[in-house]
Protein backbone atom coordinates (compact mmCIF):
# COMPACT_ATOMS: atom_id res chain seq x y z
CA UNK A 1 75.11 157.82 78.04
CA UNK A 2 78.52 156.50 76.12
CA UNK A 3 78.72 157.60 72.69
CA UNK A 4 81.81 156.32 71.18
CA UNK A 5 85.20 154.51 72.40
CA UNK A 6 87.79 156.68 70.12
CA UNK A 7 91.41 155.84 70.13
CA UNK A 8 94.22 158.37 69.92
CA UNK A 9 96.69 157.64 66.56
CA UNK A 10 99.20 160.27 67.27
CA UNK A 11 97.19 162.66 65.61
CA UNK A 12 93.80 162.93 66.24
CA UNK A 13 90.71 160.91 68.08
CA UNK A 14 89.89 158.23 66.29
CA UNK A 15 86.90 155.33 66.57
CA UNK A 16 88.11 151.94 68.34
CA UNK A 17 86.85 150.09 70.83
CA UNK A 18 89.14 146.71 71.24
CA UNK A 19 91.36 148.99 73.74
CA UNK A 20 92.33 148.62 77.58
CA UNK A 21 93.92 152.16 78.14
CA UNK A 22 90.50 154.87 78.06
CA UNK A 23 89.37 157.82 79.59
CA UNK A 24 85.10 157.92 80.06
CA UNK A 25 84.64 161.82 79.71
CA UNK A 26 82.92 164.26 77.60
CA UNK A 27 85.65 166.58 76.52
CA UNK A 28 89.14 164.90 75.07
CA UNK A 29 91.89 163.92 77.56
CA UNK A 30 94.83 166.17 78.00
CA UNK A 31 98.04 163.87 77.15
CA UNK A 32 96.73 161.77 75.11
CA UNK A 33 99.12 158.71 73.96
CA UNK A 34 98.91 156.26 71.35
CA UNK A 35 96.61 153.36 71.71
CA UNK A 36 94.90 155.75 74.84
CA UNK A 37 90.96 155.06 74.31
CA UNK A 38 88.86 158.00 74.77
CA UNK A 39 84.98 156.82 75.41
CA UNK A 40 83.01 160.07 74.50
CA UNK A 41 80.36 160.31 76.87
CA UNK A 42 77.50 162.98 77.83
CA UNK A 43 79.21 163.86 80.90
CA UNK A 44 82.56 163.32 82.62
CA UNK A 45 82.27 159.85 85.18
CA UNK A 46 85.74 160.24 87.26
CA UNK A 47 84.47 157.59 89.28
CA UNK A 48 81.67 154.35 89.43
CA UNK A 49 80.01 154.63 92.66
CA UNK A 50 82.55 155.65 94.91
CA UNK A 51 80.61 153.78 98.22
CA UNK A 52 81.09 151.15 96.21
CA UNK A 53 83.78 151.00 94.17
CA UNK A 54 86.57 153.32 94.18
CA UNK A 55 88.74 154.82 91.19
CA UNK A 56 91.72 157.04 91.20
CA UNK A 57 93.02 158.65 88.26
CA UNK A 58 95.90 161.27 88.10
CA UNK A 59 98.07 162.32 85.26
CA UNK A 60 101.35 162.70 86.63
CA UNK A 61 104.30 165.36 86.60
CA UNK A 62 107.00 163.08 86.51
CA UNK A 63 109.67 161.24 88.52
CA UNK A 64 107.14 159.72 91.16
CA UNK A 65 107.86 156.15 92.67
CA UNK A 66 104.83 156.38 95.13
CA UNK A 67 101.29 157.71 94.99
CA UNK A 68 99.10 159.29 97.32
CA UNK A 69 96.75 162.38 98.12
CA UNK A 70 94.17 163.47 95.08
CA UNK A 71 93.83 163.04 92.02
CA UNK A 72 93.26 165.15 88.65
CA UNK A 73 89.65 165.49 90.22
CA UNK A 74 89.84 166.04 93.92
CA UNK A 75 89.15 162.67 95.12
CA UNK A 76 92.22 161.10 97.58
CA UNK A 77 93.76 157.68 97.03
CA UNK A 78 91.69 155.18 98.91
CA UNK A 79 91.90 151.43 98.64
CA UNK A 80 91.65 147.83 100.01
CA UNK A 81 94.69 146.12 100.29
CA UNK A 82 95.22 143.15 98.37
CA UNK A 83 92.06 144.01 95.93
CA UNK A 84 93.20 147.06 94.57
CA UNK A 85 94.10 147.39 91.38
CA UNK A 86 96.70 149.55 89.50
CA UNK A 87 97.12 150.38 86.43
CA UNK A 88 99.86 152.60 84.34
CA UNK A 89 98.92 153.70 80.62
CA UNK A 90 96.43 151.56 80.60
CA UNK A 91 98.69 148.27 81.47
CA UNK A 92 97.81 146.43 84.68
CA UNK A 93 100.77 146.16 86.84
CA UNK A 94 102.23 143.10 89.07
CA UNK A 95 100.95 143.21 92.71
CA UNK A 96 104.04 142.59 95.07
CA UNK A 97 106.24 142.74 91.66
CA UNK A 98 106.03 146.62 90.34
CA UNK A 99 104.30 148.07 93.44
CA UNK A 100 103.37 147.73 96.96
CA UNK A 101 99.97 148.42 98.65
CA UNK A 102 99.79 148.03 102.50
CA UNK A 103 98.40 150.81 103.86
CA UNK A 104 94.98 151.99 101.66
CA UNK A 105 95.87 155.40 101.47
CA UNK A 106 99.94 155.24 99.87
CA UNK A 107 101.40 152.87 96.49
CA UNK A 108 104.88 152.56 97.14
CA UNK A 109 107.92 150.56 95.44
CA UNK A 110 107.03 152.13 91.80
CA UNK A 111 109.62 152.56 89.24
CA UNK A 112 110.40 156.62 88.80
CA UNK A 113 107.19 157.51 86.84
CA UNK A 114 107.62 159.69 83.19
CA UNK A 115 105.84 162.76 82.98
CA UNK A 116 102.23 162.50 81.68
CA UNK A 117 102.26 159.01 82.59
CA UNK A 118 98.57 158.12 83.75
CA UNK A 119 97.91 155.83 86.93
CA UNK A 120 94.63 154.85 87.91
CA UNK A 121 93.75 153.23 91.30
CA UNK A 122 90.83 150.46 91.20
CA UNK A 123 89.20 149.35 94.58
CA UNK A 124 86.02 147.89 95.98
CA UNK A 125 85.25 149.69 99.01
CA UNK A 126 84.82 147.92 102.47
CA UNK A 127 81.26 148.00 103.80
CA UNK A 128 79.91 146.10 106.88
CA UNK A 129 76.89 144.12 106.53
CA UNK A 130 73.56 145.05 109.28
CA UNK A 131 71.59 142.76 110.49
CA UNK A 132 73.20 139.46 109.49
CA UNK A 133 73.68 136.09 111.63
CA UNK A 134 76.96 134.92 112.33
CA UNK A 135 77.86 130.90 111.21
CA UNK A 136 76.96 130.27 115.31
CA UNK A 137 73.66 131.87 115.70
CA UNK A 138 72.93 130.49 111.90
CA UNK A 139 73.46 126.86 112.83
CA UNK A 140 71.53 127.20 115.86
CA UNK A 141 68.29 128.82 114.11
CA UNK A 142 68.14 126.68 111.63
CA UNK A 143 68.86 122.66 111.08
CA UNK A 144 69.80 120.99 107.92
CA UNK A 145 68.28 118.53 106.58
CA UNK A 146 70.64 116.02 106.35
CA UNK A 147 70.71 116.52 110.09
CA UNK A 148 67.10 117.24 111.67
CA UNK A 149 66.88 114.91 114.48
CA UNK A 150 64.63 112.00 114.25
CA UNK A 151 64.17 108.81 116.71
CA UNK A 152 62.42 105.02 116.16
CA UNK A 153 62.13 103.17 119.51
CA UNK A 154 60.57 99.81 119.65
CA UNK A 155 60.35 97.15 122.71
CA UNK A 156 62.28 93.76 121.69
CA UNK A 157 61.16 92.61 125.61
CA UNK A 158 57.54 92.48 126.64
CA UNK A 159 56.79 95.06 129.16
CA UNK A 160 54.10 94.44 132.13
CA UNK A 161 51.27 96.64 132.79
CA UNK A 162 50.22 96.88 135.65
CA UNK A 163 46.39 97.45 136.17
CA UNK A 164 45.00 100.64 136.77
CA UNK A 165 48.44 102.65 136.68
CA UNK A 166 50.24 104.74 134.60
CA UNK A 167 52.90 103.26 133.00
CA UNK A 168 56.22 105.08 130.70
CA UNK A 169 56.81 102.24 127.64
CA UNK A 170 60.40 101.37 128.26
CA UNK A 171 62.25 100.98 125.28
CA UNK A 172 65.42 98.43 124.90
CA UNK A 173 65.80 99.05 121.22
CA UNK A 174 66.06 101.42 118.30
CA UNK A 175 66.56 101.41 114.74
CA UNK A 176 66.96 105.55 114.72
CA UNK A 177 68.21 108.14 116.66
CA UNK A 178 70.34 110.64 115.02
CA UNK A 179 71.11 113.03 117.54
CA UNK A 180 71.77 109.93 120.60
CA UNK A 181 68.91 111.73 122.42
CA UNK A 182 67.35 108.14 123.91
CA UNK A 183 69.79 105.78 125.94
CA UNK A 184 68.91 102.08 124.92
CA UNK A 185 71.56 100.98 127.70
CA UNK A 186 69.58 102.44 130.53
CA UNK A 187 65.72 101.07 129.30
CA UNK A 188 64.47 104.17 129.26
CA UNK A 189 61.05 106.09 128.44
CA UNK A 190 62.15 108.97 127.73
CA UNK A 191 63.40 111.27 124.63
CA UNK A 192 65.10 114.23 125.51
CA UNK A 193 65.45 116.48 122.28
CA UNK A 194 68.86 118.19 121.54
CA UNK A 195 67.93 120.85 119.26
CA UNK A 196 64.99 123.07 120.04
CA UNK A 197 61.54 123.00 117.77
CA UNK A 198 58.24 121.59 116.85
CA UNK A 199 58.11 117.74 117.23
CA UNK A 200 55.97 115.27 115.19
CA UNK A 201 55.64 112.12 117.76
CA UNK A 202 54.08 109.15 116.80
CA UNK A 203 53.60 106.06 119.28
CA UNK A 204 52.26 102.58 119.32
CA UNK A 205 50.96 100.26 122.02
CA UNK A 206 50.55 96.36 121.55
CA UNK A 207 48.96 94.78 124.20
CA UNK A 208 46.72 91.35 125.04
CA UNK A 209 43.27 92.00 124.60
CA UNK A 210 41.99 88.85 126.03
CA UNK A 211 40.09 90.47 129.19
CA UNK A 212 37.67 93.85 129.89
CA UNK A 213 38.73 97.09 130.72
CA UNK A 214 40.21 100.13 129.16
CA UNK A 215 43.16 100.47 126.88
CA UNK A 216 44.65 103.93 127.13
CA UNK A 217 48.16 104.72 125.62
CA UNK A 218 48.89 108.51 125.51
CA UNK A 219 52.08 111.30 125.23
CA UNK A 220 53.54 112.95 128.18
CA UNK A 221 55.75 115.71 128.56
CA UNK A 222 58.25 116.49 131.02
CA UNK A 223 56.30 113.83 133.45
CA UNK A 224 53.43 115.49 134.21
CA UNK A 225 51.61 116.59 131.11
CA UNK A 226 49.84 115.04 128.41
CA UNK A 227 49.93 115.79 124.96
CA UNK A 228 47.32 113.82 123.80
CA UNK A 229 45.54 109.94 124.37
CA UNK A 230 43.65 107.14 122.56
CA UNK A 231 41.84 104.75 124.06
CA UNK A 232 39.18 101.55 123.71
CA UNK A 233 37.18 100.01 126.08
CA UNK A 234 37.54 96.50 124.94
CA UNK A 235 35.79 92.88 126.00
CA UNK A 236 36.99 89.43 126.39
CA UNK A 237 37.83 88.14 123.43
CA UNK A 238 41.09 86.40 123.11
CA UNK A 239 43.10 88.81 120.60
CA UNK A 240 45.45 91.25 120.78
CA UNK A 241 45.07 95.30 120.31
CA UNK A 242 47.04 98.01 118.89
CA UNK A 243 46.37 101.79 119.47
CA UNK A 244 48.19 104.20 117.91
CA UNK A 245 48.65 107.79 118.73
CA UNK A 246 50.50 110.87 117.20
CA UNK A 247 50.79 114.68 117.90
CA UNK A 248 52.87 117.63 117.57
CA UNK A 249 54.91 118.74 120.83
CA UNK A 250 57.52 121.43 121.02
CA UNK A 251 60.56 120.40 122.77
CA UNK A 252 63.47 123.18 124.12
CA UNK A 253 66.54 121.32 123.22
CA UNK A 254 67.87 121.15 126.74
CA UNK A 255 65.51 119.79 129.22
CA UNK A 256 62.20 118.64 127.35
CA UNK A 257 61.56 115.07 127.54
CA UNK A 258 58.44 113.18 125.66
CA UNK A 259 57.29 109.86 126.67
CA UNK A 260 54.40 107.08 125.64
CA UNK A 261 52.55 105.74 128.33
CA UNK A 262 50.27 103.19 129.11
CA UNK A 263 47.03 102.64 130.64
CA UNK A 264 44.86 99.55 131.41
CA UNK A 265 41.76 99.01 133.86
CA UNK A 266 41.95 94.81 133.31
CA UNK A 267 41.82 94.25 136.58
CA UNK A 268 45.18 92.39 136.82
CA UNK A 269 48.53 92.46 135.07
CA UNK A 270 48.87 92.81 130.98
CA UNK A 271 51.76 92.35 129.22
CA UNK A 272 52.85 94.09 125.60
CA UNK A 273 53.67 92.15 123.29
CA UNK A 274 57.07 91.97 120.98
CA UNK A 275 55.61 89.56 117.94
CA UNK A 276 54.31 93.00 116.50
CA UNK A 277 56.04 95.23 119.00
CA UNK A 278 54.86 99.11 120.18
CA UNK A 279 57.16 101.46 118.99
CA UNK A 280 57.81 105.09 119.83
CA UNK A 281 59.01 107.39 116.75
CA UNK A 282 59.54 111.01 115.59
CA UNK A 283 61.07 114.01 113.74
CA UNK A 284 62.22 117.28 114.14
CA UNK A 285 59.35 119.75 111.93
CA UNK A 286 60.36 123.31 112.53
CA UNK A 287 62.02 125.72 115.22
């Protein structure tokens, strides 16, 4: 589209192009100055996009010390304080210091302009984002990951189970729990999630395995319903057994709770054991 940047010598148009001061049209300016660049283009551009980013440009009559209305082609003075730009012969002048711009529409506080002088008004335009999340609604949708909330519970006391009941691990100890979701202080089962999503929950259970019956340690939620279970029916054999468990549970932030739980069908009391403790553990995965 642009030709050639041409430069005005006092006489005639001549090639430059290491200018500030130019015109982009297709005929030759009218009061042209020296050092005024003229870029020679197909077609006369008084403006970039104007819903984006505004210009002004008006050759004036002389004796002005404030600017407003239209300019040398119809289009009014229009601006964002504090990002406009203004600029006389070419020269970028001193927000503050050789004008003042307040009000988007008027340039005040201008020294008594000459005649022919040439202004020209730069300005993004303001324009309001759709459909965007505020810092609030942002934080709450999605988690960092230098702060998704993850817990790792583990019994330094042995815990008895008693037979044929189901039993919530209590948990006196933890070596993670980012978000303070899981009061050590109080014993208790229970994790209570403080930001809402998709949970990966891993559990544990060491207990004797010296007599028959079932081992059973499974996940509840909220009390009442569980996630998932392992199990063994084992014999009696002097040992100990370990059955671990893991599953994905969505928790609501607010009132969810997960637990592990316990089963045996010994016939009498079992304890768990704290040598190689059980251990309740997991992560925040996704809202």
């Amino acid at each position: 589209m642009g030709k050639l940047a041409r430069v005005w010598d006092g006489s005639e148009w001549v090639p430059l192009v290491n200018k500030e001061s130019f015109a982009y049209q297709s005929t030759p300016p009218t009061g042209a100055q020296t050092g005024d660049i003229w870029v020679d283009s197909d077609s006369f551009v008084p403006s970039i996009d104007t819903a984006v980013y505004y210009r002004w440009r008006k050759t004036v009559t002389g004796g002005q010390t404030s600017l407003s209305g239209v300019d040398d082609d119809s289009l009014t003075l229009q601006y964002t304080p504090g990002y406009e730009q203004l600029f006389l012969n070419g020269i970028l002048m001193v927000r503050n210091v050789d004008y003042a711009a307040t009000t988007g529409t008027t340039i005040t506080g201008l020294t008594a302009l000459v005649a022919n002088d040439v202004v020209e008004v730069l300005s993004p335009q303001v324009f309001t984002a759709t459909d965007v999340y505020t810092q609030t609604q942002s934080d709450t949708k999605y988690v960092s990951k230098t702060t998704t909330p993850a817990f790792r519970l583990y019994q330094s006391v042995a815990q008895t189970i008693a037979t044929a009941t189901n039993t919530a691990l209590l948990f006196d100890s933890t070596d993670l729990d980012t978000d303070n979701a899981h009061s050590v202080t109080t014993n208790t089962s229970r994790y209570t999630a403080t930001v809402a999503g998709w949970y990966m929950v891993t559990g544990t259970l060491q207990i004797s395995h010296n007599t028959t019956g079932n081992r059973i340690v499974f996940i509840r939620k909220n009390g009442s319903t569980t996630i998932n279970q392992v199990g063994r029916q084992t014999s009696s054999v002097t040992n100990t057994l370990g059955l671990q468990i893991s599953t994905m549970v969505y928790l609501n932030g607010t009132t969810d709770y997960v637990e592990l739980m316990a089963f045996q069908s010994s016939g009498g009391n079992l304890d768990t054991l704290t040598a190689n403790p059980s251990y309740f553990e997991g992560f925040w995965v996704r809202s």
